[in-house]
PDB file of N, CA and C in Angstrom:
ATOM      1  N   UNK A   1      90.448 104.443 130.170  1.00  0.00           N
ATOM      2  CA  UNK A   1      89.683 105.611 130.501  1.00  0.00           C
ATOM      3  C   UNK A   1      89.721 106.571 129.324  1.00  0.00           C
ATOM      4  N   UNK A   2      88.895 107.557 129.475  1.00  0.00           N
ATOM      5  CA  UNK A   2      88.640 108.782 128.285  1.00  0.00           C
ATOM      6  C   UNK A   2      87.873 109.812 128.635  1.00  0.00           C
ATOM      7  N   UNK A   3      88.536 110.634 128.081  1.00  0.00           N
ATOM      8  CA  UNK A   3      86.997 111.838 128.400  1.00  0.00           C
ATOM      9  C   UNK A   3      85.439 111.778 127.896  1.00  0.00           C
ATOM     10  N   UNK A   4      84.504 111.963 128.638  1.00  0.00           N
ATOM     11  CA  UNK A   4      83.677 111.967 127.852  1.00  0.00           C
ATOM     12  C   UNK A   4      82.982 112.680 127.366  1.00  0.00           C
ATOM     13  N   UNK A   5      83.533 114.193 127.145  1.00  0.00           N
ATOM     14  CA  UNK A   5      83.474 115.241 125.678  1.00  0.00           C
ATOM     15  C   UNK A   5      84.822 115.306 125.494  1.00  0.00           C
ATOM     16  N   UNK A   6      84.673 115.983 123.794  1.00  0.00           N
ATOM     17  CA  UNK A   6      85.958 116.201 123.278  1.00  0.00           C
ATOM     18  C   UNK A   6      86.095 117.811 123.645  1.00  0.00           C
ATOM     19  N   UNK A   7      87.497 118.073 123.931  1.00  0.00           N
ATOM     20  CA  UNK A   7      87.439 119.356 124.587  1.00  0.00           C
ATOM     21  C   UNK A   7      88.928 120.076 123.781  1.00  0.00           C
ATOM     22  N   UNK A   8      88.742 121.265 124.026  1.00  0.00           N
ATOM     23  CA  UNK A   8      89.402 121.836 123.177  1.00  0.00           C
ATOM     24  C   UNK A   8      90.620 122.506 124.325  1.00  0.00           C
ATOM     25  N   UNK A   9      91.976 123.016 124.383  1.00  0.00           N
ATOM     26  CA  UNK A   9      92.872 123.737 125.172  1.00  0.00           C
ATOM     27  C   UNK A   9      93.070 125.358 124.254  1.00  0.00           C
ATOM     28  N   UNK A  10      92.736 126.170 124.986  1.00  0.00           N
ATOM     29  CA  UNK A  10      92.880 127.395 125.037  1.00  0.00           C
ATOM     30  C   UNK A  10      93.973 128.034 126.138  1.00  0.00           C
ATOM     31  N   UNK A  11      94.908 129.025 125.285  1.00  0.00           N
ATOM     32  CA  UNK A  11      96.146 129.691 125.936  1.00  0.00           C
ATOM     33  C   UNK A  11      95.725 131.256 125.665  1.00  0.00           C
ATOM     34  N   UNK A  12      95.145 131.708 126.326  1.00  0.00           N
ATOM     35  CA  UNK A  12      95.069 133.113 126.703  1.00  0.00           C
ATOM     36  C   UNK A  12      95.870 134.099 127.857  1.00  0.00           C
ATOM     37  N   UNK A  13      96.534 134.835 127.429  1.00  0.00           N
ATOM     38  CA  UNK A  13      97.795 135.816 127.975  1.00  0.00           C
ATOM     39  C   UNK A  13      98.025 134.725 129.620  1.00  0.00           C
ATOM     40  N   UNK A  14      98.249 133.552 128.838  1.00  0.00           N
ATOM     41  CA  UNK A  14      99.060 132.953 130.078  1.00  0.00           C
ATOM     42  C   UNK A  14      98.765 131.937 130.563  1.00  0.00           C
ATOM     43  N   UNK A  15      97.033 131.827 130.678  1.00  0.00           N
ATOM     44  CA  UNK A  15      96.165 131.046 131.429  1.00  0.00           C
ATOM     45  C   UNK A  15      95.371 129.910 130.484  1.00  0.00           C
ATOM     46  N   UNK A  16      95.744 129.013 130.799  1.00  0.00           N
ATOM     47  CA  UNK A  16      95.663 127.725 129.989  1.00  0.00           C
ATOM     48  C   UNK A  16      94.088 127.344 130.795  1.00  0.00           C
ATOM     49  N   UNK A  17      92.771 127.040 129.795  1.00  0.00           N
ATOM     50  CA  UNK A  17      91.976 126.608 129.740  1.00  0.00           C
ATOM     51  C   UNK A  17      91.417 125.668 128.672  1.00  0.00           C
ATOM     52  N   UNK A  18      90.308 124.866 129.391  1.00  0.00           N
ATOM     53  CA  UNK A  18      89.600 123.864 128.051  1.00  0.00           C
ATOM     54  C   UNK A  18      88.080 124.000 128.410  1.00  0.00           C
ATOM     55  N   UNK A  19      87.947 123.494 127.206  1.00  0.00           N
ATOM     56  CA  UNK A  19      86.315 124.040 127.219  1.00  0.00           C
ATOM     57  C   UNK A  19      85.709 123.144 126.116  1.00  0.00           C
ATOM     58  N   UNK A  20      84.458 122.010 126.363  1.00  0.00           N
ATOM     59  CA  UNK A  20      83.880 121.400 125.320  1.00  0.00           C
ATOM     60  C   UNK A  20      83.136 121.846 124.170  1.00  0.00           C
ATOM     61  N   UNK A  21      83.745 121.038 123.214  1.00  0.00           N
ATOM     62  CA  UNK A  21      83.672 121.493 121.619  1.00  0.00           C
ATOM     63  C   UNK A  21      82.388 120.704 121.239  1.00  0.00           C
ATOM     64  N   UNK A  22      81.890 121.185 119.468  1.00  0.00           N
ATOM     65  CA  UNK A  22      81.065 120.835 119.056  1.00  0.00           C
ATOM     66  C   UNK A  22      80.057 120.229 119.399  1.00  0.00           C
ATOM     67  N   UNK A  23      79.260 119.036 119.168  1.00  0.00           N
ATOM     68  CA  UNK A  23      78.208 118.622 119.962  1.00  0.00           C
ATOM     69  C   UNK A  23      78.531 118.571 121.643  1.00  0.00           C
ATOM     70  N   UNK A  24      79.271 118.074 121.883  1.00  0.00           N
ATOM     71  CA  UNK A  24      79.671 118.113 123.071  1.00  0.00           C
ATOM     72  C   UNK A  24      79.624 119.543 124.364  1.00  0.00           C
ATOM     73  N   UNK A  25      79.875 120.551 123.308  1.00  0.00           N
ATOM     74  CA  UNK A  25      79.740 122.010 124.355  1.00  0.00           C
ATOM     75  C   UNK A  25      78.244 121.248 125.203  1.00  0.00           C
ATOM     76  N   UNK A  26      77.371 120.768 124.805  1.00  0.00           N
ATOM     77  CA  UNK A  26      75.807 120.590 125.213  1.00  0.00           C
ATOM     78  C   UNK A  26      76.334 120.182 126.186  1.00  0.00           C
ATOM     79  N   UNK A  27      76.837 118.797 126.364  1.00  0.00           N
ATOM     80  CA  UNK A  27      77.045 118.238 127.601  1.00  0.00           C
ATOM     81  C   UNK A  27      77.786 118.698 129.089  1.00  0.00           C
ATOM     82  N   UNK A  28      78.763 120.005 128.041  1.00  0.00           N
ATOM     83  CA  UNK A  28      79.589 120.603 129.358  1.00  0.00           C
ATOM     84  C   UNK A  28      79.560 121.634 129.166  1.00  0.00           C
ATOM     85  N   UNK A  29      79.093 123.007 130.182  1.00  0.00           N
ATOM     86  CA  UNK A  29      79.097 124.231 129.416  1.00  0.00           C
ATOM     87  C   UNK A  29      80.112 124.910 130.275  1.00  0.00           C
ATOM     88  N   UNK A  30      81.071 124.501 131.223  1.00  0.00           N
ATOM     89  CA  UNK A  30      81.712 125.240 131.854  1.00  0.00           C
ATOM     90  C   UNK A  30      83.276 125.038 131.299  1.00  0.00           C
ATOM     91  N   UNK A  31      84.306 125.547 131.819  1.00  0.00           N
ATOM     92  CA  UNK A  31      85.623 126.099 131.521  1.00  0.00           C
ATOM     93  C   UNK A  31      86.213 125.524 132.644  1.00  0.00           C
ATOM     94  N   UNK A  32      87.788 124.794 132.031  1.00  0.00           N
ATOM     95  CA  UNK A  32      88.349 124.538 133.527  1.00  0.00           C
ATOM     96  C   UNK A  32      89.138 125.089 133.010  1.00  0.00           C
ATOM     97  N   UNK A  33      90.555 125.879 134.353  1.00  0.00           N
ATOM     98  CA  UNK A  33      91.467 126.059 134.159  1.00  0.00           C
ATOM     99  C   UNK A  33      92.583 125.145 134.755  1.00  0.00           C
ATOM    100  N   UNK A  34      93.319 125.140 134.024  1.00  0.00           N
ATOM    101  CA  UNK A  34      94.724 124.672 134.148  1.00  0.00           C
ATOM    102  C   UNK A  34      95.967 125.012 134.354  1.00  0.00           C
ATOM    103  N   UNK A  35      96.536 123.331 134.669  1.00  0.00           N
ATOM    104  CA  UNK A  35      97.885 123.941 134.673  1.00  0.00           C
ATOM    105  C   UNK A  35      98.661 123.258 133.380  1.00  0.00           C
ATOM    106  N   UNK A  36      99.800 123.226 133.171  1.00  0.00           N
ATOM    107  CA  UNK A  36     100.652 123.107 132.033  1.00  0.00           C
ATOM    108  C   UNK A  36     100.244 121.338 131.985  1.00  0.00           C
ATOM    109  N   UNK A  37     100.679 120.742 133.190  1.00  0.00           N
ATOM    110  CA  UNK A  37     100.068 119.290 133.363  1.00  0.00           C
ATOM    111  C   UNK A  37      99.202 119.061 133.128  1.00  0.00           C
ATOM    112  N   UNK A  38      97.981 119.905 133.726  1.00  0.00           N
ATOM    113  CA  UNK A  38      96.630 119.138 133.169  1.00  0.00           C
ATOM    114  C   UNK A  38      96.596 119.293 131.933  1.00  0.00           C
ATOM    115  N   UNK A  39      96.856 120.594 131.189  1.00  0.00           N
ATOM    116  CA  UNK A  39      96.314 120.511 130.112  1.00  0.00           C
ATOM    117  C   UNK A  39      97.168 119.391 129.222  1.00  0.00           C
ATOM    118  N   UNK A  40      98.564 119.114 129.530  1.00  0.00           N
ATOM    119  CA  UNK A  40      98.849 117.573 128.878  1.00  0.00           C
ATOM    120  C   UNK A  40      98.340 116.787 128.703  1.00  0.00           C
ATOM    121  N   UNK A  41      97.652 116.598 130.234  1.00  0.00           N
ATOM    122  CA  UNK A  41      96.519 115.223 130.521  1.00  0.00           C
ATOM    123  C   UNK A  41      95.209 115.408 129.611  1.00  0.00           C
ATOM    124  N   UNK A  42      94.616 116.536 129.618  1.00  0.00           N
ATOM    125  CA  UNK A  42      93.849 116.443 128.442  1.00  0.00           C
ATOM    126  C   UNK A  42      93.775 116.232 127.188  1.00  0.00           C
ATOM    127  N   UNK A  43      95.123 116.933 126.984  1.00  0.00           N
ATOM    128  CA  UNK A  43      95.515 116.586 125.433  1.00  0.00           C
ATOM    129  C   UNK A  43      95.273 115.012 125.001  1.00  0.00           C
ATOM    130  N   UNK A  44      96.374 114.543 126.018  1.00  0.00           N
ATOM    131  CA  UNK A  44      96.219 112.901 125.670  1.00  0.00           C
ATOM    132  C   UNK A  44      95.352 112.138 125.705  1.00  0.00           C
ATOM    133  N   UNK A  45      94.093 112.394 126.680  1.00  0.00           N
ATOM    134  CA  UNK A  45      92.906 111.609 126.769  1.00  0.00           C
ATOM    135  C   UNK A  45      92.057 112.755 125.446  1.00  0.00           C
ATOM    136  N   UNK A  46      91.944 113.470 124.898  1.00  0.00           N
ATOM    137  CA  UNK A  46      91.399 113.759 123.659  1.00  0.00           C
ATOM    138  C   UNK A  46      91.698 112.796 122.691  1.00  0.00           C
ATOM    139  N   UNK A  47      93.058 112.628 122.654  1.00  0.00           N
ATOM    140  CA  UNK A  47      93.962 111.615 121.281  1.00  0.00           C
ATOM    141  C   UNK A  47      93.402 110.294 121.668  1.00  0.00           C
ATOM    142  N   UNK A  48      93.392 109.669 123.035  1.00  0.00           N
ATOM    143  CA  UNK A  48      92.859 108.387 122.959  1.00  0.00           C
ATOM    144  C   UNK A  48      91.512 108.612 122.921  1.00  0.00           C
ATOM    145  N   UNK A  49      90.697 109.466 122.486  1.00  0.00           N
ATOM    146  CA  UNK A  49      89.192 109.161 122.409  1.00  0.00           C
ATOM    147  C   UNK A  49      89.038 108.077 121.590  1.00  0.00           C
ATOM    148  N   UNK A  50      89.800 108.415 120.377  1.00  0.00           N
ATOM    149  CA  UNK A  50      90.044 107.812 118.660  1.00  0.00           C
ATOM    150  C   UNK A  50      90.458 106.506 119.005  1.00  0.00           C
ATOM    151  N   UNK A  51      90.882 106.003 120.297  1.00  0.00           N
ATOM    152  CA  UNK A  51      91.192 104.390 120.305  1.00  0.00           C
ATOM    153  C   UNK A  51      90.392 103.812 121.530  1.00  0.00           C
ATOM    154  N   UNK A  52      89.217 104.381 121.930  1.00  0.00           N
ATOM    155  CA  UNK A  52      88.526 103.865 123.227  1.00  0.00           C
ATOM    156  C   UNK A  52      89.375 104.046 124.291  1.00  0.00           C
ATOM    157  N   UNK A  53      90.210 104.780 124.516  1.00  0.00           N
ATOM    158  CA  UNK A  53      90.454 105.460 125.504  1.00  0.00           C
ATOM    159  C   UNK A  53      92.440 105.205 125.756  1.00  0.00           C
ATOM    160  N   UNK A  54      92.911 104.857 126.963  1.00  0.00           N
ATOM    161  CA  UNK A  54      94.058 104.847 127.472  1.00  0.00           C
ATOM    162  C   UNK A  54      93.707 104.585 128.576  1.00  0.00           C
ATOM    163  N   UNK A  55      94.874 103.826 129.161  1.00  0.00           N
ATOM    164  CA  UNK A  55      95.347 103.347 130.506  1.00  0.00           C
ATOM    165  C   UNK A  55      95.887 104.359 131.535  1.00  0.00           C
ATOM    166  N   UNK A  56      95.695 104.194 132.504  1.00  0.00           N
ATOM    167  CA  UNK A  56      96.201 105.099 133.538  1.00  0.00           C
ATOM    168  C   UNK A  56      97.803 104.950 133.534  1.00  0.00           C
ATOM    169  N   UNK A  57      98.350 103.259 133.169  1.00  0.00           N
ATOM    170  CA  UNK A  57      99.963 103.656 133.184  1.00  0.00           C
ATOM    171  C   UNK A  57     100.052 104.044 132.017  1.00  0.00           C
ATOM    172  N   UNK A  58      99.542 104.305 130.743  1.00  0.00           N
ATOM    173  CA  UNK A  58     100.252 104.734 129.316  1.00  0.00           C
ATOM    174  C   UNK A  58     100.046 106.098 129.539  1.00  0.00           C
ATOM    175  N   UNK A  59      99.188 106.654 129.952  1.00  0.00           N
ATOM    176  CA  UNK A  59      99.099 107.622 130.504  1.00  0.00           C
ATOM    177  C   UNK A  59     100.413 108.794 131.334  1.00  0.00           C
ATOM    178  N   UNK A  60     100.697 107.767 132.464  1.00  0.00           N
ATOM    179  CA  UNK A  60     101.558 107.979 133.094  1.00  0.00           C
ATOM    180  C   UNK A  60     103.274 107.873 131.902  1.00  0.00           C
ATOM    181  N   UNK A  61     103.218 107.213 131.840  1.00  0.00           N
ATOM    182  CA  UNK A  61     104.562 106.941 130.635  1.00  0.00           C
ATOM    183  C   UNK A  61     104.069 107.684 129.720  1.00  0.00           C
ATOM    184  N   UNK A  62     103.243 108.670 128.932  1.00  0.00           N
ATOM    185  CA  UNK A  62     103.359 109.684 128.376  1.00  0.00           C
ATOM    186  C   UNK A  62     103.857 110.751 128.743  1.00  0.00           C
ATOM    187  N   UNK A  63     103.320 111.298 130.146  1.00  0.00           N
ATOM    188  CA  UNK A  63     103.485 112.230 130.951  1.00  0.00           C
ATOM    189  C   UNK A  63     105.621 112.104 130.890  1.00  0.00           C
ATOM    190  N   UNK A  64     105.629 110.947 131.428  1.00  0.00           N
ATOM    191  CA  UNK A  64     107.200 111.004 132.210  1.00  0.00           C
ATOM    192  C   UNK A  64     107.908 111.287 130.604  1.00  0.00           C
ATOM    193  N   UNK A  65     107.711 111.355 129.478  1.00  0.00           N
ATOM    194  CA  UNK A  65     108.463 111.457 128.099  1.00  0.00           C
ATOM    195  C   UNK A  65     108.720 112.985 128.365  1.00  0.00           C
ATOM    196  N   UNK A  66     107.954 113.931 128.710  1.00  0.00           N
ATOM    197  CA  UNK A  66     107.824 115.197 128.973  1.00  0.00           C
ATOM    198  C   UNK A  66     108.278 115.690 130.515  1.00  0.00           C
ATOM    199  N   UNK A  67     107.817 115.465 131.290  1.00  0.00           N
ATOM    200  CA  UNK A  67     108.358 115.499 132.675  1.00  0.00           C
ATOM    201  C   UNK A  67     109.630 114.836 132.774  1.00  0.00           C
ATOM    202  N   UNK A  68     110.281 114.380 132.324  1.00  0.00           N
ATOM    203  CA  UNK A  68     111.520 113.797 132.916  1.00  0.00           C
ATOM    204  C   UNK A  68     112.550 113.944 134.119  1.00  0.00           C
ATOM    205  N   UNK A  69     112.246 115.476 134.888  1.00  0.00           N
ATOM    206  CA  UNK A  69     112.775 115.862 135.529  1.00  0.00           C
ATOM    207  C   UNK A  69     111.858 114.957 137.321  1.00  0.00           C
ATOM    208  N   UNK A  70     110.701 114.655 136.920  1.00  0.00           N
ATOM    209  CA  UNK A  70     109.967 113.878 137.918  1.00  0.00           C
ATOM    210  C   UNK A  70     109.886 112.802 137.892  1.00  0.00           C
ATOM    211  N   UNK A  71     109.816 112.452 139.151  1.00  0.00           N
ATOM    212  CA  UNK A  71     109.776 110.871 139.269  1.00  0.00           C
ATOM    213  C   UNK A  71     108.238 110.258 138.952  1.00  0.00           C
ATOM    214  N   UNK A  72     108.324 109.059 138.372  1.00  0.00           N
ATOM    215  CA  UNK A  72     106.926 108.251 138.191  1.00  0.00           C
ATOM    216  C   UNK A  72     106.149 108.556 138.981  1.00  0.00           C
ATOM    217  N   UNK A  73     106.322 108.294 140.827  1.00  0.00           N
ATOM    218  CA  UNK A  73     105.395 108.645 141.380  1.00  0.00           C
ATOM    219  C   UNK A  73     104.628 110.087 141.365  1.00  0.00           C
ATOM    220  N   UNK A  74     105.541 111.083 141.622  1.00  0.00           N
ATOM    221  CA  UNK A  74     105.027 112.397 141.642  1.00  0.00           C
ATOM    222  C   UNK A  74     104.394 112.483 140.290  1.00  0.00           C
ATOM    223  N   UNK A  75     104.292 112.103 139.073  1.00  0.00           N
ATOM    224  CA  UNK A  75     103.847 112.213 138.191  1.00  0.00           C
ATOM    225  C   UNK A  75     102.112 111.431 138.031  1.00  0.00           C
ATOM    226  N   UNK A  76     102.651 110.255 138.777  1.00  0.00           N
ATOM    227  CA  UNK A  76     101.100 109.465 138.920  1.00  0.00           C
ATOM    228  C   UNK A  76      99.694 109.967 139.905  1.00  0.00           C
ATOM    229  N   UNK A  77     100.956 110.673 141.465  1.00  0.00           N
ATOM    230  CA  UNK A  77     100.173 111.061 142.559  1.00  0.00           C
ATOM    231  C   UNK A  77      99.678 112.407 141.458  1.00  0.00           C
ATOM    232  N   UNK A  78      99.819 113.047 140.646  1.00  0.00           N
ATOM    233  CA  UNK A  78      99.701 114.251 140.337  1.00  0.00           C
ATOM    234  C   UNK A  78      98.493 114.294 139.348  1.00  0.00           C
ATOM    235  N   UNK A  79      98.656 112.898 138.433  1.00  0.00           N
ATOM    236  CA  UNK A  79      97.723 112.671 137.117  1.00  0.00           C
ATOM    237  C   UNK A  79      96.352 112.083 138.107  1.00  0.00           C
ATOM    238  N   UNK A  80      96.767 111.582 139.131  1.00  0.00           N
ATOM    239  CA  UNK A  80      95.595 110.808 139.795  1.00  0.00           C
ATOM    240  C   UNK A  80      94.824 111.713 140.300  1.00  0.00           C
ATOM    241  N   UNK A  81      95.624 112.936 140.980  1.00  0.00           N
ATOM    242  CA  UNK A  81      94.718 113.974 141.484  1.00  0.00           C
ATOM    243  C   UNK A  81      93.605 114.754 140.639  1.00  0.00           C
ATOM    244  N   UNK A  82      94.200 114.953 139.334  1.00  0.00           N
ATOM    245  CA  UNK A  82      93.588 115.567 138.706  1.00  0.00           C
ATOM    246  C   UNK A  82      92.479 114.853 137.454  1.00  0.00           C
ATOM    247  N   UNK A  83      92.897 113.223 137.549  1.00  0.00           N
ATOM    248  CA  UNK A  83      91.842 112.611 136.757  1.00  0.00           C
ATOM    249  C   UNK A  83      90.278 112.280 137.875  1.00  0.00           C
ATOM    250  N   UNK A  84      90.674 112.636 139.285  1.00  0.00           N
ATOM    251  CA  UNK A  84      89.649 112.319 140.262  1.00  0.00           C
ATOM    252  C   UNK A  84      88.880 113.658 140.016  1.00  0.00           C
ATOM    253  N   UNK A  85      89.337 114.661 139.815  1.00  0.00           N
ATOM    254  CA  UNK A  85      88.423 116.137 139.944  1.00  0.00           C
ATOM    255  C   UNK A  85      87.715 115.747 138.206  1.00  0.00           C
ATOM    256  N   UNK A  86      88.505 115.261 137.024  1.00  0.00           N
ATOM    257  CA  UNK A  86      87.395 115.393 136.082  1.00  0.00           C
ATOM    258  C   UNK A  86      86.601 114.219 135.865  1.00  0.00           C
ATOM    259  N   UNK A  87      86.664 113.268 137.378  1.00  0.00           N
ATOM    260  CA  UNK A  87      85.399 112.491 136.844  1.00  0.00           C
ATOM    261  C   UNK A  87      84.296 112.465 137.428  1.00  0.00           C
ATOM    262  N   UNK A  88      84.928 113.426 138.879  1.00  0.00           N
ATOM    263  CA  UNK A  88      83.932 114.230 139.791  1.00  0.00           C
ATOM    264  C   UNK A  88      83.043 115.159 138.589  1.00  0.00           C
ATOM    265  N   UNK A  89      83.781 115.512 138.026  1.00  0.00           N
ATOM    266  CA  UNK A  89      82.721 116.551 137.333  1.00  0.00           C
ATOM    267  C   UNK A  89      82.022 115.935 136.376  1.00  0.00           C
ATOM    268  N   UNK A  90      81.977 114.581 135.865  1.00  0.00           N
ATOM    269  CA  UNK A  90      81.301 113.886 135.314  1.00  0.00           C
ATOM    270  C   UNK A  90      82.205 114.086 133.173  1.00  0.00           C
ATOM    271  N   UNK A  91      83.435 114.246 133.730  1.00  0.00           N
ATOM    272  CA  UNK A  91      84.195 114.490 132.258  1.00  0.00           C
ATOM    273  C   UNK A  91      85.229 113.704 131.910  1.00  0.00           C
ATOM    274  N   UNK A  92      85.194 112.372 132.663  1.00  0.00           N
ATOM    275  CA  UNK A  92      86.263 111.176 132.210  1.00  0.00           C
ATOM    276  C   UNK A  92      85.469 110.152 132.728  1.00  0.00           C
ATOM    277  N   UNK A  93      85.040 108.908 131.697  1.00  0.00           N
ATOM    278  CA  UNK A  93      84.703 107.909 132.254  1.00  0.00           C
ATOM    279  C   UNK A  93      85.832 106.834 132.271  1.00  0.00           C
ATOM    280  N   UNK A  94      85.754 105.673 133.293  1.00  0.00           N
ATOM    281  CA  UNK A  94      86.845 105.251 133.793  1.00  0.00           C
ATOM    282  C   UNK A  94      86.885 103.738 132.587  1.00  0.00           C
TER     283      UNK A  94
END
């Protein structure tokens, strides 16, 4: 899977947002906000654009390098929730 714009993470007095960059703003003109997680999850599906994408478990085993305090599942039920809202919005193809 991957996003399909490249999107940028913005930290303003607190509130973590992303928002699509360069050609891409065209395709998405809105702002999501986040949380500390998602915006991980974005980060990393930005970096795998550059290799046709990433797996949902490399994915997950990125996440847990950083989360360590959570278990796999809560980490997967958590990435799953939030990779379903950005493909609802038409911003990760699978």
């Amino acid at each position: 899977m991957r996003l399909a714009v490249e999107m940028a993470i913005m930290n303003m007095d607190g509130e973590i947002s992303a928002v699509a960059v360069g050609e891409d703003s065209a395709k998405f003109h809105g702002m999501l906000r986040l949380n500390e997680v998602a915006a991980d999850i974005i980060t990393i599906l930005n970096l795998s654009r550059q290799h046709n994408g990433i797996s949902f478990n490399n994915l997950v085993k990125s996440l847990q390098t950083k989360y360590s305090d959570s278990t796999p599942e809560e980490i997967a039920k958590i990435t799953e929730e939030f990779l379903e809202k950005l493909y609802q919005e038409g911003l990760l193809i699978a």
